[in-house]
PDB file of N, CA and C in Angstrom:
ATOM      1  N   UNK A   1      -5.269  -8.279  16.404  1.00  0.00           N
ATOM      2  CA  UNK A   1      -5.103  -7.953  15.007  1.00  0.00           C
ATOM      3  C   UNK A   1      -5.636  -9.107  14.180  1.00  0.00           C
ATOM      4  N   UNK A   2      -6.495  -8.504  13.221  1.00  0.00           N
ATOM      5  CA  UNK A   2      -6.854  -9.860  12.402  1.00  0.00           C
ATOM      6  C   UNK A   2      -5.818 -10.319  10.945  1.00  0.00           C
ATOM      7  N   UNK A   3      -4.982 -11.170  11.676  1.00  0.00           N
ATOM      8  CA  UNK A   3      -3.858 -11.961  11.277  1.00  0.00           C
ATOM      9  C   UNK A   3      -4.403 -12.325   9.511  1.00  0.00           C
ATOM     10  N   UNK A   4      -5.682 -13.116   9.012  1.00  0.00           N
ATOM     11  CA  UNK A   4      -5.755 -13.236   8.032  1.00  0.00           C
ATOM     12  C   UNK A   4      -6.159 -12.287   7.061  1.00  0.00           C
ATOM     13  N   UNK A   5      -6.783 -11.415   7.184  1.00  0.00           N
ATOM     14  CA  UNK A   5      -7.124 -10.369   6.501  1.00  0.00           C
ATOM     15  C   UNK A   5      -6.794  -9.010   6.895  1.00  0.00           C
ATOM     16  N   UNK A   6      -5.119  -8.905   6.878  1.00  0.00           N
ATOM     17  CA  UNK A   6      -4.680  -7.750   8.062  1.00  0.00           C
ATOM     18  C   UNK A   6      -5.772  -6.202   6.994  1.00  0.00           C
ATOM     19  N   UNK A   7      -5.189  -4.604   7.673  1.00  0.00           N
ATOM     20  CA  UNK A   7      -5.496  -3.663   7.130  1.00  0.00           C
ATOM     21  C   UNK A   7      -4.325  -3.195   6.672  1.00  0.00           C
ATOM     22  N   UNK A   8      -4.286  -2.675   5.380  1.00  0.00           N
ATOM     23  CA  UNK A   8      -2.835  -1.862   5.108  1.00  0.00           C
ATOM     24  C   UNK A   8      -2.846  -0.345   5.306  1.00  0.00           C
ATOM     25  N   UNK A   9      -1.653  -0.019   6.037  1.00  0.00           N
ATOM     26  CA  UNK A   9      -2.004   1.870   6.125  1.00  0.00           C
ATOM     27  C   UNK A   9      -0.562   2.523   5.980  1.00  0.00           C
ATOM     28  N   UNK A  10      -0.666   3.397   5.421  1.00  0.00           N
ATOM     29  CA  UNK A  10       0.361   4.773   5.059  1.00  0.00           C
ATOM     30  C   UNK A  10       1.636   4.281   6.387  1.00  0.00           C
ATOM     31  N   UNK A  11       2.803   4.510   6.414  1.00  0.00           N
ATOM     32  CA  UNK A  11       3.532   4.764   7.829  1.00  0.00           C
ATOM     33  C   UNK A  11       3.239   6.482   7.997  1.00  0.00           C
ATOM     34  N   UNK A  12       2.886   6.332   8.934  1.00  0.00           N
ATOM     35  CA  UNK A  12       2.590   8.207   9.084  1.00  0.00           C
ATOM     36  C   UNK A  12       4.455   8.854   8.979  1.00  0.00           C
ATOM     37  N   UNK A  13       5.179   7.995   9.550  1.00  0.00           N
ATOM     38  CA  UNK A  13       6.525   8.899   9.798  1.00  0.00           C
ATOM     39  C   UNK A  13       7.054   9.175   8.536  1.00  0.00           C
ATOM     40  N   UNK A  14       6.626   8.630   7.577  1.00  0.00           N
ATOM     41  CA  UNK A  14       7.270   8.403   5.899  1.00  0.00           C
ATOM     42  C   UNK A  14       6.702   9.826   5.175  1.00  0.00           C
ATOM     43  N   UNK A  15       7.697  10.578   4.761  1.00  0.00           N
ATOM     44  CA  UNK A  15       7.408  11.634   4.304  1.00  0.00           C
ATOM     45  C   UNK A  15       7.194  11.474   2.550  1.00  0.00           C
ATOM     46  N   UNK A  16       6.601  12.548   1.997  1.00  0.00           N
ATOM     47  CA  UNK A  16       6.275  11.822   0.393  1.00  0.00           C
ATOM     48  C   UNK A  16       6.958  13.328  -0.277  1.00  0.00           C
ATOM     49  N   UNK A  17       7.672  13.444  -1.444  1.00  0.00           N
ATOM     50  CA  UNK A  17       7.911  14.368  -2.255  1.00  0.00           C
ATOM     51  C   UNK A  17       7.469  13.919  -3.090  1.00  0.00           C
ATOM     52  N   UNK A  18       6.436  14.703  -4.023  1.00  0.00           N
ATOM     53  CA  UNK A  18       6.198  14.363  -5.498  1.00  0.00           C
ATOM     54  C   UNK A  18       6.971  15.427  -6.117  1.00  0.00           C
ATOM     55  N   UNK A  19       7.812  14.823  -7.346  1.00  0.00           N
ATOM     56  CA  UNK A  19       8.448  15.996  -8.255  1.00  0.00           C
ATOM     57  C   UNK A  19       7.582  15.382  -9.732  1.00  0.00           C
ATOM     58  N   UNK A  20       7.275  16.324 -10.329  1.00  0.00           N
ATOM     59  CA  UNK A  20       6.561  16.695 -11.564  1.00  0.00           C
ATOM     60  C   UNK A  20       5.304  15.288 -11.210  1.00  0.00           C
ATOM     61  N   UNK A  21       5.502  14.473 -12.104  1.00  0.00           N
ATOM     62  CA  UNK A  21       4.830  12.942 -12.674  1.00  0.00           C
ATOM     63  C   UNK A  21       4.718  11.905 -11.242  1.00  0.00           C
ATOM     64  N   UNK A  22       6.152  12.098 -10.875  1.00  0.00           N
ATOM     65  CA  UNK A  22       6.734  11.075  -9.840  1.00  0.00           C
ATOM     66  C   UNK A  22       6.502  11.298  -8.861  1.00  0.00           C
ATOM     67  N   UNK A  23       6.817  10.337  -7.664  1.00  0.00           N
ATOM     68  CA  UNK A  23       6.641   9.924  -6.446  1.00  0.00           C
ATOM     69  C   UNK A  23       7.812   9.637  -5.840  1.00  0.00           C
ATOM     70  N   UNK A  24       8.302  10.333  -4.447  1.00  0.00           N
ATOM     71  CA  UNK A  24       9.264   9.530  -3.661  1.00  0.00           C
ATOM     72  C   UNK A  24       8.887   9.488  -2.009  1.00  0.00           C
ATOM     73  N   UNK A  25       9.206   8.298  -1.383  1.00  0.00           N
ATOM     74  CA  UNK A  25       8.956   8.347  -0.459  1.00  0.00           C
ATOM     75  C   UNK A  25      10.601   8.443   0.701  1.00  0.00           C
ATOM     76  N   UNK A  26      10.676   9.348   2.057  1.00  0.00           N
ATOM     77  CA  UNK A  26      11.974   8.716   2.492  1.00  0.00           C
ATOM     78  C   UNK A  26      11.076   7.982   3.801  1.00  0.00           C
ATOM     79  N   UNK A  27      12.023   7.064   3.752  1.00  0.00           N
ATOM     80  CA  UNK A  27      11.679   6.131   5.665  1.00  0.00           C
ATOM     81  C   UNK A  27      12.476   7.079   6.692  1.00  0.00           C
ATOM     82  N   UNK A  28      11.680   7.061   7.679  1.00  0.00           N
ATOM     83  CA  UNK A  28      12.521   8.207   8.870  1.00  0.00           C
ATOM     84  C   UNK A  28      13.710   7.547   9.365  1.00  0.00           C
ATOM     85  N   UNK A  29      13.537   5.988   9.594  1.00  0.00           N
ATOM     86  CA  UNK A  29      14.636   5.544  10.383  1.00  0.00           C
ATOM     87  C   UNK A  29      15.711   5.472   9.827  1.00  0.00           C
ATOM     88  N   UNK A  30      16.029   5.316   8.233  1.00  0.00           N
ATOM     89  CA  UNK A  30      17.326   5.294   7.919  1.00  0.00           C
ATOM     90  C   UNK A  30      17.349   6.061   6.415  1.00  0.00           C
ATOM     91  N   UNK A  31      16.493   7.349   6.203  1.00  0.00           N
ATOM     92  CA  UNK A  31      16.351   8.519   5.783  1.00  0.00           C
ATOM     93  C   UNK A  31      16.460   8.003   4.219  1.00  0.00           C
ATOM     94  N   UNK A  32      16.269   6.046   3.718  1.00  0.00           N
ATOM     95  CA  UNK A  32      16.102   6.036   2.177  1.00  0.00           C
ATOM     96  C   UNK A  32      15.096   6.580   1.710  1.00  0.00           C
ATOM     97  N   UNK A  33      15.493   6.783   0.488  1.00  0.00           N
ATOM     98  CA  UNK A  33      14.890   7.412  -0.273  1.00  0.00           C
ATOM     99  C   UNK A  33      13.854   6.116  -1.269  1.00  0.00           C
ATOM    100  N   UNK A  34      12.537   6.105  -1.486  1.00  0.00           N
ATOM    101  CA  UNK A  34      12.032   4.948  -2.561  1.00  0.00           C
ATOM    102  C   UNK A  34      11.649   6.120  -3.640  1.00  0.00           C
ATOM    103  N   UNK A  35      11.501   5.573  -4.477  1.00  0.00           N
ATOM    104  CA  UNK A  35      10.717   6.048  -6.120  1.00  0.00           C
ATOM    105  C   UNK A  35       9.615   5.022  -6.466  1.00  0.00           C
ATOM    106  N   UNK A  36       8.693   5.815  -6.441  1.00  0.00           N
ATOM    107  CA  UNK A  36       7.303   4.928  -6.689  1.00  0.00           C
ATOM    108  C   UNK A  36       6.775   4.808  -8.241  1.00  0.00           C
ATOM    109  N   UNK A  37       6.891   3.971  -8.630  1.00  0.00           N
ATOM    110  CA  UNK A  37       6.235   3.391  -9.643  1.00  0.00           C
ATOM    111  C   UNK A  37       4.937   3.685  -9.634  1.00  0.00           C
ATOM    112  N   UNK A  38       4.700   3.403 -11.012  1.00  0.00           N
ATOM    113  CA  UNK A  38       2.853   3.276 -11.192  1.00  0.00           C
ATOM    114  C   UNK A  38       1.584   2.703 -10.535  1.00  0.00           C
ATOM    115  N   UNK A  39       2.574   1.115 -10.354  1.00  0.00           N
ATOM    116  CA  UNK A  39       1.675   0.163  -9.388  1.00  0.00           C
ATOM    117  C   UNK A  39       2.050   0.972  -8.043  1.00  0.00           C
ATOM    118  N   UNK A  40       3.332   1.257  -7.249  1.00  0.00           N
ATOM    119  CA  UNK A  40       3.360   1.771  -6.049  1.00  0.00           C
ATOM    120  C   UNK A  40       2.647   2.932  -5.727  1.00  0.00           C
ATOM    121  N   UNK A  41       2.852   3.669  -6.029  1.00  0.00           N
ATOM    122  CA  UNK A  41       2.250   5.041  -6.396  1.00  0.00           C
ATOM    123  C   UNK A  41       0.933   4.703  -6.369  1.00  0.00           C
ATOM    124  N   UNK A  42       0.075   4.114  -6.931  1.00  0.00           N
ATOM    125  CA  UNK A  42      -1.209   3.605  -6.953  1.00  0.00           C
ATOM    126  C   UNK A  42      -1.805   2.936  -5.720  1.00  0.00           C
ATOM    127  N   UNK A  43      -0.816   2.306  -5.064  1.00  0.00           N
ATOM    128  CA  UNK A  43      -0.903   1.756  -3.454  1.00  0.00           C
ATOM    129  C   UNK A  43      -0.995   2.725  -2.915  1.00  0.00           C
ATOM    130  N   UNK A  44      -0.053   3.678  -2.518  1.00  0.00           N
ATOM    131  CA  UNK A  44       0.408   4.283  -1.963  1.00  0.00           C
ATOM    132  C   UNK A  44      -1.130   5.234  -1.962  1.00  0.00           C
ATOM    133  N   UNK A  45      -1.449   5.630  -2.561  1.00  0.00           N
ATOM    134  CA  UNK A  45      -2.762   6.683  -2.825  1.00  0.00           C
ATOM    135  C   UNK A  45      -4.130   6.095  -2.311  1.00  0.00           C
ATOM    136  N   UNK A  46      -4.196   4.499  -2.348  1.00  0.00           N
ATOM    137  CA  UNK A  46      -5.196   3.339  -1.978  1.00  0.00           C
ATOM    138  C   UNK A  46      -5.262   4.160  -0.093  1.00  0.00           C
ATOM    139  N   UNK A  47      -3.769   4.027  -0.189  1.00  0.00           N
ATOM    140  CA  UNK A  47      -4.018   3.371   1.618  1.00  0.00           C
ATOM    141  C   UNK A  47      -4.241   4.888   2.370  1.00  0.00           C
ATOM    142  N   UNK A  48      -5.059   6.103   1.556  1.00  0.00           N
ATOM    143  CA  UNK A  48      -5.050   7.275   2.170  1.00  0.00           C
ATOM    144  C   UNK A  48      -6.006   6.753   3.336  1.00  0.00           C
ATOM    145  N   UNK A  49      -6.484   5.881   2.963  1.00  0.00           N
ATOM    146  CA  UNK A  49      -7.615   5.004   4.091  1.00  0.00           C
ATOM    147  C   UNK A  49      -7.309   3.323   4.211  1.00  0.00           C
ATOM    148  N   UNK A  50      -7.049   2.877   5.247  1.00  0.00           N
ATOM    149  CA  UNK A  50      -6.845   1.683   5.204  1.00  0.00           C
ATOM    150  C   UNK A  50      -7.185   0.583   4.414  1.00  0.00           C
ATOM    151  N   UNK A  51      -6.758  -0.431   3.757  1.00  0.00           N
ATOM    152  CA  UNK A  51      -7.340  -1.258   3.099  1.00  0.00           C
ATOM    153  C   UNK A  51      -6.986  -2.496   3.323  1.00  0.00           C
ATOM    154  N   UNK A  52      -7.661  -3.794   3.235  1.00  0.00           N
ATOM    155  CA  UNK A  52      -7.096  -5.103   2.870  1.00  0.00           C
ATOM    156  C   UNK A  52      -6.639  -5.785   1.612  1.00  0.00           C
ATOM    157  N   UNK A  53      -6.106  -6.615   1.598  1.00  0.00           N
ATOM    158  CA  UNK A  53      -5.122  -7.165  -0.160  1.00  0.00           C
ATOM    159  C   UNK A  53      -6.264  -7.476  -0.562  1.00  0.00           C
ATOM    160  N   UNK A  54      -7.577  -7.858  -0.581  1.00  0.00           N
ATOM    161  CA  UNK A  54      -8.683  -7.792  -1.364  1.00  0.00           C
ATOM    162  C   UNK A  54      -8.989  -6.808  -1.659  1.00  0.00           C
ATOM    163  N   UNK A  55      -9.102  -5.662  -0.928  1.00  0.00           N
ATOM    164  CA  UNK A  55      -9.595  -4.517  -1.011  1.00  0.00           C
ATOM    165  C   UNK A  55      -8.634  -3.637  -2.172  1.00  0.00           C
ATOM    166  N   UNK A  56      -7.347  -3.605  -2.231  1.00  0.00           N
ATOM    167  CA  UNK A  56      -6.549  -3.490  -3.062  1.00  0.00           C
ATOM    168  C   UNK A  56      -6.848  -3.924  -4.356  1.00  0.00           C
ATOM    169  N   UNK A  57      -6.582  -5.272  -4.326  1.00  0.00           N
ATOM    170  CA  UNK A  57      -6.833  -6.393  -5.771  1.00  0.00           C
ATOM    171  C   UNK A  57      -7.978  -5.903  -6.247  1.00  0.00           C
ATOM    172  N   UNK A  58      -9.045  -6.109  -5.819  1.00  0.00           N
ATOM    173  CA  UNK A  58     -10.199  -5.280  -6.388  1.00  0.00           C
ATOM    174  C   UNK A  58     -10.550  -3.881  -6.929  1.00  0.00           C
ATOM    175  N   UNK A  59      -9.917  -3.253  -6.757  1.00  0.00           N
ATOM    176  CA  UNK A  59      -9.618  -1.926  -7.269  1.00  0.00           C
ATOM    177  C   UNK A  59      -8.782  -2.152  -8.259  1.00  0.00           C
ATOM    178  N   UNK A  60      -7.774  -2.767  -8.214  1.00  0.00           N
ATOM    179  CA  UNK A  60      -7.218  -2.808  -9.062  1.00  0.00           C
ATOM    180  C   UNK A  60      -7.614  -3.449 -10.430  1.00  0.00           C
ATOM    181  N   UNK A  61      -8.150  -4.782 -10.490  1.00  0.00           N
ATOM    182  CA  UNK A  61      -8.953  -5.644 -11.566  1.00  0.00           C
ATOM    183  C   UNK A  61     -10.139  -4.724 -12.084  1.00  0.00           C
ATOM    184  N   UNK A  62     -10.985  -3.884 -11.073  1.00  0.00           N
ATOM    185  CA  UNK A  62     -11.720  -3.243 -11.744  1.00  0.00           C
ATOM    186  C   UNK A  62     -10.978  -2.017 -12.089  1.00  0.00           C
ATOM    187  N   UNK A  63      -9.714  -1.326 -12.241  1.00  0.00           N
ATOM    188  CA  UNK A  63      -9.101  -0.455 -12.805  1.00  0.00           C
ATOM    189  C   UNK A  63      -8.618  -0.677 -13.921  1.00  0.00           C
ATOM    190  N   UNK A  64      -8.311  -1.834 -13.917  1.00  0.00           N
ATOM    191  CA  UNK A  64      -7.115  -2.652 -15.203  1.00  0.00           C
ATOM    192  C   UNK A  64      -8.611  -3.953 -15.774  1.00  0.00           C
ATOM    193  N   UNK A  65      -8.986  -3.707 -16.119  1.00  0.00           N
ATOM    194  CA  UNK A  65      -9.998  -5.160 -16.381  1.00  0.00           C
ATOM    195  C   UNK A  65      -9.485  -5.950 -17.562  1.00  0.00           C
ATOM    196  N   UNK A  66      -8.360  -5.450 -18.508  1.00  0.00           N
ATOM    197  CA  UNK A  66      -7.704  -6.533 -19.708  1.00  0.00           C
ATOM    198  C   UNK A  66      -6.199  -7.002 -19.026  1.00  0.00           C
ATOM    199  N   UNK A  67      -6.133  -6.748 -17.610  1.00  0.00           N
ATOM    200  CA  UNK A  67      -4.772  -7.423 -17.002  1.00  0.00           C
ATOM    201  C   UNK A  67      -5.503  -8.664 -16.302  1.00  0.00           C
ATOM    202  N   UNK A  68      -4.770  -9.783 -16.596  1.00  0.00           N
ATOM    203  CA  UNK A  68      -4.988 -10.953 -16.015  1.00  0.00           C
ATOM    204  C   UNK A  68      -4.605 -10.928 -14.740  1.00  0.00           C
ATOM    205  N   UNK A  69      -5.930 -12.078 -13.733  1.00  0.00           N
ATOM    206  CA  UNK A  69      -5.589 -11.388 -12.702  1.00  0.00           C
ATOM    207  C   UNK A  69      -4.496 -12.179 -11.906  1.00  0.00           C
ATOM    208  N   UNK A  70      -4.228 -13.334 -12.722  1.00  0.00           N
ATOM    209  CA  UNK A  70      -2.617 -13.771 -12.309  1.00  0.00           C
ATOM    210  C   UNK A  70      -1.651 -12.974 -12.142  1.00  0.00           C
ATOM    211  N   UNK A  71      -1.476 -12.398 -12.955  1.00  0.00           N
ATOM    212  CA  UNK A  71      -0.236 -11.075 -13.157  1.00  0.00           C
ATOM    213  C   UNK A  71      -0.289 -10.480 -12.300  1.00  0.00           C
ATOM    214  N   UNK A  72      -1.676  -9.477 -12.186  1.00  0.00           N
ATOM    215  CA  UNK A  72      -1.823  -8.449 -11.764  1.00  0.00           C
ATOM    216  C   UNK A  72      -2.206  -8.423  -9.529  1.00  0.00           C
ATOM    217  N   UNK A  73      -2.328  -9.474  -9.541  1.00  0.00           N
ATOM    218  CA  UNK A  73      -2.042 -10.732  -8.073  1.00  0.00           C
ATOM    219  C   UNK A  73      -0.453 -10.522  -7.660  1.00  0.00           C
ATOM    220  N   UNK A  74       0.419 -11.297  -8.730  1.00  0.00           N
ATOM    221  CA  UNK A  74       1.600 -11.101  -8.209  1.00  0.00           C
ATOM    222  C   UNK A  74       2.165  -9.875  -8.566  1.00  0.00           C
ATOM    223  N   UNK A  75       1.966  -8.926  -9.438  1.00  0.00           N
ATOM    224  CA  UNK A  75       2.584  -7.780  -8.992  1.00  0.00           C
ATOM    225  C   UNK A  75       2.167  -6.706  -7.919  1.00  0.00           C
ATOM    226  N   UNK A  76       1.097  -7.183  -7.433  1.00  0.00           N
ATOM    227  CA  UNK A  76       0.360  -6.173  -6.307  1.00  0.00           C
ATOM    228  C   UNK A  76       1.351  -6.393  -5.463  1.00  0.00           C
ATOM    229  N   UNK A  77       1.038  -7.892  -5.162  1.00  0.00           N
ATOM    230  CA  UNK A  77       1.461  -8.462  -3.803  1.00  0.00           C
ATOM    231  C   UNK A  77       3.258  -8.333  -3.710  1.00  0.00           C
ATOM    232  N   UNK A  78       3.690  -8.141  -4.754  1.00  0.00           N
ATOM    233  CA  UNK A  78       5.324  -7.930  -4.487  1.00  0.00           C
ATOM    234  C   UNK A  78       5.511  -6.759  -4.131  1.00  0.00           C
ATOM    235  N   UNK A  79       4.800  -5.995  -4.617  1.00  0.00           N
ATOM    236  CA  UNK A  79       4.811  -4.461  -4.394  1.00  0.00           C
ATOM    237  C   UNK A  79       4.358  -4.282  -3.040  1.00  0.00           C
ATOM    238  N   UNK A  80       3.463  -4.569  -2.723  1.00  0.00           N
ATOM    239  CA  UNK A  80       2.979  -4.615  -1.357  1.00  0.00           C
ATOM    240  C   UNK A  80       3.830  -4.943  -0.438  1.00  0.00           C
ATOM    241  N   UNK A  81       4.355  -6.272  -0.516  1.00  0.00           N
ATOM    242  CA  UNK A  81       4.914  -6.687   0.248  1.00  0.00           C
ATOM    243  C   UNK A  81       6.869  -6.055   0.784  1.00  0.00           C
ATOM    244  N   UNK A  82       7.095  -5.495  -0.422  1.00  0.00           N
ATOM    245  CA  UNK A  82       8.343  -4.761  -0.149  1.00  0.00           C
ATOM    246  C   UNK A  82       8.206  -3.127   0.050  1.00  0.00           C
ATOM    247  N   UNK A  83       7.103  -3.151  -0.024  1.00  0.00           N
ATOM    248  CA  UNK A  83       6.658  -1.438   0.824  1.00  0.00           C
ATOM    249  C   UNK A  83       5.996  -1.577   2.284  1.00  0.00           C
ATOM    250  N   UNK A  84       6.056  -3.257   2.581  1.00  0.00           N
ATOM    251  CA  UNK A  84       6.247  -3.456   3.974  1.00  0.00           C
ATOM    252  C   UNK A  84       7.095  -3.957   4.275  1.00  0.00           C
ATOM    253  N   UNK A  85       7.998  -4.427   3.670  1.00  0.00           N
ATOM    254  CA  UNK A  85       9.639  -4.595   4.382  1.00  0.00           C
ATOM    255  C   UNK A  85      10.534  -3.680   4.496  1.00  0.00           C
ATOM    256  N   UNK A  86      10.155  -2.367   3.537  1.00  0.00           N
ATOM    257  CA  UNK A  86      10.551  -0.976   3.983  1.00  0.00           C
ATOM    258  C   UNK A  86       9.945  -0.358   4.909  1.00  0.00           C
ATOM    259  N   UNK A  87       9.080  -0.267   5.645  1.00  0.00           N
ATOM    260  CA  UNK A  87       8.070  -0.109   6.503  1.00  0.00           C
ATOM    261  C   UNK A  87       7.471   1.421   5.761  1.00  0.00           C
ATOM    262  N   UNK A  88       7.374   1.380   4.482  1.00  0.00           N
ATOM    263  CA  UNK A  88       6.544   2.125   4.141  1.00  0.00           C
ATOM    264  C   UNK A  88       5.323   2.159   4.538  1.00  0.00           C
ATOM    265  N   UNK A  89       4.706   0.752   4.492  1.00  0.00           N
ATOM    266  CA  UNK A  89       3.279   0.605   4.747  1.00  0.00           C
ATOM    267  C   UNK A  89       3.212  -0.419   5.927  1.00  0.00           C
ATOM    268  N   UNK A  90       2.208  -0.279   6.649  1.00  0.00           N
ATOM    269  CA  UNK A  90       2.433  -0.961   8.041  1.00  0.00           C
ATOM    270  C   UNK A  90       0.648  -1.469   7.874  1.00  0.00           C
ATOM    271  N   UNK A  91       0.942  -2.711   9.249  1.00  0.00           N
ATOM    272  CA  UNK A  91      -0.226  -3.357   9.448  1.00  0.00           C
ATOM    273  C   UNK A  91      -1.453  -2.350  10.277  1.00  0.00           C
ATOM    274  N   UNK A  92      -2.063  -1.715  10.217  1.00  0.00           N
ATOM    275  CA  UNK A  92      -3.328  -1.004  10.594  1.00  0.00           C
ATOM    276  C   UNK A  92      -3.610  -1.974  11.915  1.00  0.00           C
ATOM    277  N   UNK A  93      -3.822  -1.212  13.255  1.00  0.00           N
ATOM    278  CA  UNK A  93      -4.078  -2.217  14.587  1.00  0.00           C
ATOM    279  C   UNK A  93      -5.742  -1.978  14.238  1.00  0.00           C
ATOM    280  N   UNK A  94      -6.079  -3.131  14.701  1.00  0.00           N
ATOM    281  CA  UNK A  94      -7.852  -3.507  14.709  1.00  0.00           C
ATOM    282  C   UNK A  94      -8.012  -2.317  15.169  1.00  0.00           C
ATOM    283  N   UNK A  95      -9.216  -1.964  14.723  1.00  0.00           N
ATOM    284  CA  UNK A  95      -9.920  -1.087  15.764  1.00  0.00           C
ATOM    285  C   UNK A  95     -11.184  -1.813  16.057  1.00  0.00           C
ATOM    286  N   UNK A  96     -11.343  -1.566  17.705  1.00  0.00           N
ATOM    287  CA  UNK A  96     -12.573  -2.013  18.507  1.00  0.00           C
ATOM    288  C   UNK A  96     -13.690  -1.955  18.098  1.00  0.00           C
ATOM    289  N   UNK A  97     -14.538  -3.021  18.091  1.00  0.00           N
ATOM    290  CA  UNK A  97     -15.784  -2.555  17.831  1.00  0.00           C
ATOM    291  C   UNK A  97     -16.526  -1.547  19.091  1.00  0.00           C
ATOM    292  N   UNK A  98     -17.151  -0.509  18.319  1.00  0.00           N
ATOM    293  CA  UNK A  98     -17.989   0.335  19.475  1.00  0.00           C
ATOM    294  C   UNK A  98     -19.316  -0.392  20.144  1.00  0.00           C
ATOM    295  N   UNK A  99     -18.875   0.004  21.437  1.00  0.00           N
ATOM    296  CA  UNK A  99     -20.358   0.043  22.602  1.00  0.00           C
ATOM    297  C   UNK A  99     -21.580   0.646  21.971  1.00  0.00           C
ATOM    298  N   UNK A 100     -22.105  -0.384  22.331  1.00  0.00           N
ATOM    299  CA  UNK A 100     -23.280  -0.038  21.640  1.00  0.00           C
ATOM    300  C   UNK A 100     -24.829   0.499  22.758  1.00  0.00           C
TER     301      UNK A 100
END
């Protein structure tokens, strides 16, 4: 796994209800319930395909271009980071490079 620039991906077991506007996600193992925010919700839609926290941040700065990207750095990354301590979002295993 590449430790410095991991991939971020969906937990497949995490089921999603959207009601009207909103977003909820439950975790299978202990059936909570999250409510996704704007920024989450916005992750959450990123990682229909794997991504890295650059790969993220960058989408994002070019989405938001009058948010500083101090701010907009640490609110990714908090968000990020506690939708992987819920195991909402999990580390993506390398995939092999192909035989060529």
């Amino acid at each position: 796994m590449n430790e410095t620039n991991p991939r971020y991906c969906k937990n497949p077991a995490v089921s999603t209800t959207p009601v009207e506007n909103d977003l909820f996600l439950v975790e299978p193992e202990g059936q909570d319930v999250y409510y996704l925010d704007a920024v989450t919700s916005g992750i959450w839609r990123l990682l229909d395909q794997p991504a890295t926290w650059e790969e993220i941040l960058t989408t994002y700065a070019e989405a938001f271009p009058d948010q500083e990207i101090a701010a907009l750095t640490r609110d990714l990354r908090a968000a990020l980071d506690d939708m992987v301590t819920h195991r909402l979002v999990l580390i993506a295993p390398e995939t092999p490079p192909r035989a060529s």
